[in-house]
C-alpha atoms as a PDB file:
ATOM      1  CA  UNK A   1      28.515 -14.329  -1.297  1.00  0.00           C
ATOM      2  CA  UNK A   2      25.780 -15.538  -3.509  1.00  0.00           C
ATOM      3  CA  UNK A   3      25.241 -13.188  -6.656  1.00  0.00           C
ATOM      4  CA  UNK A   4      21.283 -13.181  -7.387  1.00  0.00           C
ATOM      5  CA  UNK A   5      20.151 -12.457 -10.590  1.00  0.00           C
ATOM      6  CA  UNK A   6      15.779 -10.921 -10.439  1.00  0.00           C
ATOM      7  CA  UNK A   7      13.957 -11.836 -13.186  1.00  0.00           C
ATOM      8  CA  UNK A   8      10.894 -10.600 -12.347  1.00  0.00           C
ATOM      9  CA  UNK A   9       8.762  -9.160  -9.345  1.00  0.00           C
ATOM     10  CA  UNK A  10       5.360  -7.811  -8.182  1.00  0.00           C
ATOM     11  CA  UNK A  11       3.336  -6.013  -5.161  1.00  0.00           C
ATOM     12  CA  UNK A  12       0.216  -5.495  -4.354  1.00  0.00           C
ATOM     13  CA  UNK A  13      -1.525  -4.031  -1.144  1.00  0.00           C
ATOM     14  CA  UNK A  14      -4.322  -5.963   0.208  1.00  0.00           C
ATOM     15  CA  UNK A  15      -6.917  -5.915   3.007  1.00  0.00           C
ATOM     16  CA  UNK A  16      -4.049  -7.600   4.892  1.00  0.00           C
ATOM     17  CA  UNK A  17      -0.606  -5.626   4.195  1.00  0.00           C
ATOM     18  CA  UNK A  18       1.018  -6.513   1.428  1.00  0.00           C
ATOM     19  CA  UNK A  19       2.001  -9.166  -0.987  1.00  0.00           C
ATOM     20  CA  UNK A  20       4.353 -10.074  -3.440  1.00  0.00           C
ATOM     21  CA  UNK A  21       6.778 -12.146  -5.425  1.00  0.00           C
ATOM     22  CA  UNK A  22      10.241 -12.379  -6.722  1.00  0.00           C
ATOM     23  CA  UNK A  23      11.382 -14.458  -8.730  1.00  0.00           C
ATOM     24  CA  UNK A  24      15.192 -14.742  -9.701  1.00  0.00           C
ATOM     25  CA  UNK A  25      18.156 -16.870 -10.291  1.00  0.00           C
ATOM     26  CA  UNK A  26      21.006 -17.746  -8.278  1.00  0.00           C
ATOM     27  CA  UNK A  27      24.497 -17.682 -10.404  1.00  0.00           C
ATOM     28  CA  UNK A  28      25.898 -21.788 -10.167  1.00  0.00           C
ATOM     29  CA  UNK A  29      22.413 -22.773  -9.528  1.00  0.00           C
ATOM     30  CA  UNK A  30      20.128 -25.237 -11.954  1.00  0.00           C
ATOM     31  CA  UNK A  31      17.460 -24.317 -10.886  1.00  0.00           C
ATOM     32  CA  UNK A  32      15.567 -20.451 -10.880  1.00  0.00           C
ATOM     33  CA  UNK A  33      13.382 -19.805  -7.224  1.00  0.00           C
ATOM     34  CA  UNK A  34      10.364 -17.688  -5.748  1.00  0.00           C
ATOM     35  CA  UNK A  35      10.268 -15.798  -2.823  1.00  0.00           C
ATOM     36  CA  UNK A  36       6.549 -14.965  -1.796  1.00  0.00           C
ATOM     37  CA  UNK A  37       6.479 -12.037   0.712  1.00  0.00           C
ATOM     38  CA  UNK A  38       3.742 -11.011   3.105  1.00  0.00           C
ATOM     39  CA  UNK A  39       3.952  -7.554   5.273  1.00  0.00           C
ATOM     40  CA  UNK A  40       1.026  -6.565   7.031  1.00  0.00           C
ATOM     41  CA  UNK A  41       3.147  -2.638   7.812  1.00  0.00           C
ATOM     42  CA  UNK A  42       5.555  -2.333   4.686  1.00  0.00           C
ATOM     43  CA  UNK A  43       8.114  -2.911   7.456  1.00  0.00           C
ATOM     44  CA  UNK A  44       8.475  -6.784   8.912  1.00  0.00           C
ATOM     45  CA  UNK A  45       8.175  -8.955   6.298  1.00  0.00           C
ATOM     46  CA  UNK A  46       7.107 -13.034   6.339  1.00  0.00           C
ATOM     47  CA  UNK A  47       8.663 -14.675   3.398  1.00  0.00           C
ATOM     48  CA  UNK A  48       8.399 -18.338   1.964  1.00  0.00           C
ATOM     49  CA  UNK A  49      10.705 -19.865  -0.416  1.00  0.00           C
ATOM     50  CA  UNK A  50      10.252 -22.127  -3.558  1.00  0.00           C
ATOM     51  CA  UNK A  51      11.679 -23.322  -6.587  1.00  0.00           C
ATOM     52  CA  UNK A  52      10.239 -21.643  -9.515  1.00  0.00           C
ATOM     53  CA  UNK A  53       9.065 -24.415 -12.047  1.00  0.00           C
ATOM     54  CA  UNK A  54      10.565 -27.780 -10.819  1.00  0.00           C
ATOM     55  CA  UNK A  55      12.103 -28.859  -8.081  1.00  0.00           C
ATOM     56  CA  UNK A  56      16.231 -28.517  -7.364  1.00  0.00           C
ATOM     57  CA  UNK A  57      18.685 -29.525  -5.063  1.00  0.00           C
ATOM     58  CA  UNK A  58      17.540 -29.896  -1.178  1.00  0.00           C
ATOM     59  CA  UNK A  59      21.075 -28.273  -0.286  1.00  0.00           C
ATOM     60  CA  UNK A  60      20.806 -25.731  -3.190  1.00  0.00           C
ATOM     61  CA  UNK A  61      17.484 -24.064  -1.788  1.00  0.00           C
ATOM     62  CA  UNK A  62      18.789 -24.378   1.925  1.00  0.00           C
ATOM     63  CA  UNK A  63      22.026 -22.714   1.043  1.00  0.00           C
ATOM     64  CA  UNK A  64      19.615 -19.488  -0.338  1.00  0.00           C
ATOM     65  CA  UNK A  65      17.669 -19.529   2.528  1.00  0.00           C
ATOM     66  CA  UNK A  66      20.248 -19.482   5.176  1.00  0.00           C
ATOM     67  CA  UNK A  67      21.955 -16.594   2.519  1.00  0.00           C
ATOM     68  CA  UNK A  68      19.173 -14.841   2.961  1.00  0.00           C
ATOM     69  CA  UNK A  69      18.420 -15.357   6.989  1.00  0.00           C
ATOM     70  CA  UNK A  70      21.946 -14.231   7.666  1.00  0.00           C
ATOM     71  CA  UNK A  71      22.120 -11.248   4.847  1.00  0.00           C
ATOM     72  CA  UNK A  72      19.610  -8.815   5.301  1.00  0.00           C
ATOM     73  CA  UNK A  73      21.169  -6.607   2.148  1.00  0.00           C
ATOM     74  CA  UNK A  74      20.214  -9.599  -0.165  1.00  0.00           C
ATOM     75  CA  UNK A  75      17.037 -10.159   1.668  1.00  0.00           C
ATOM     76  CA  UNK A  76      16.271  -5.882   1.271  1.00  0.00           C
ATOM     77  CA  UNK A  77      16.986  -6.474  -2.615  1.00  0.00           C
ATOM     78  CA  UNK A  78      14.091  -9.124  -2.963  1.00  0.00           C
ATOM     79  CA  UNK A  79      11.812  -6.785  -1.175  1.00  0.00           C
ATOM     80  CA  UNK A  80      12.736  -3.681  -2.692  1.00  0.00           C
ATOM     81  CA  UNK A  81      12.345  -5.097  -5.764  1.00  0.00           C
ATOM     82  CA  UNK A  82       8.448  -6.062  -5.526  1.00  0.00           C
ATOM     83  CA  UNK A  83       8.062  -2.775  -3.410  1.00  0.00           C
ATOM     84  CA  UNK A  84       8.771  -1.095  -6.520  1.00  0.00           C
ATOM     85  CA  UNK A  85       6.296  -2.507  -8.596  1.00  0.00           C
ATOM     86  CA  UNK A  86       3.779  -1.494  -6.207  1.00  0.00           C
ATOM     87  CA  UNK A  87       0.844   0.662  -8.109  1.00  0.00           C
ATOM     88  CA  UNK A  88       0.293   4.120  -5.864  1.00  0.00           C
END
């Protein structure tokens, strides 16, 4: 279980779907990440991964992503996040 802590978020819609950012902090991590997002429906969502200001541990940012591959709760949370941002 990896307890994520958002700092901050945005969406937008575009001509292409939709896209976003969180950024947040992972607790017994150094090092604070970015998710970009990209949905062209709202509903299937692309999604690239990044530290946030420098670069961390290799194994740190692996360990997120395969946390978030396998647990689509903690992946929802990123996305909801942004989603609510989003200007009507």
């Amino acid at each position: 279980y990896m307890k994520f802590n958002i700092l901050e978020a945005e969406m937008r819609r575009t001509d292409d779907g939709y896209v976003g950012s969180v950024r947040f902090e992972v607790e017994g991590h150094r090092h604070p990440y970015e998710a970009a997002l990209h949905s062209k429906d709202g509903k299937d969502w692309a999604y690239g991964l990044f530290f946030m200001n420098e670069s961390g541990s290799e194994r740190d940012i692996d360990q997120v992503e395969a946390y978030l591959e396998e647990n689509d709760e903690a992946f929802d949370r990123l996305v909801d996040a942004a989603w609510r941002t989003l200007k009507a």
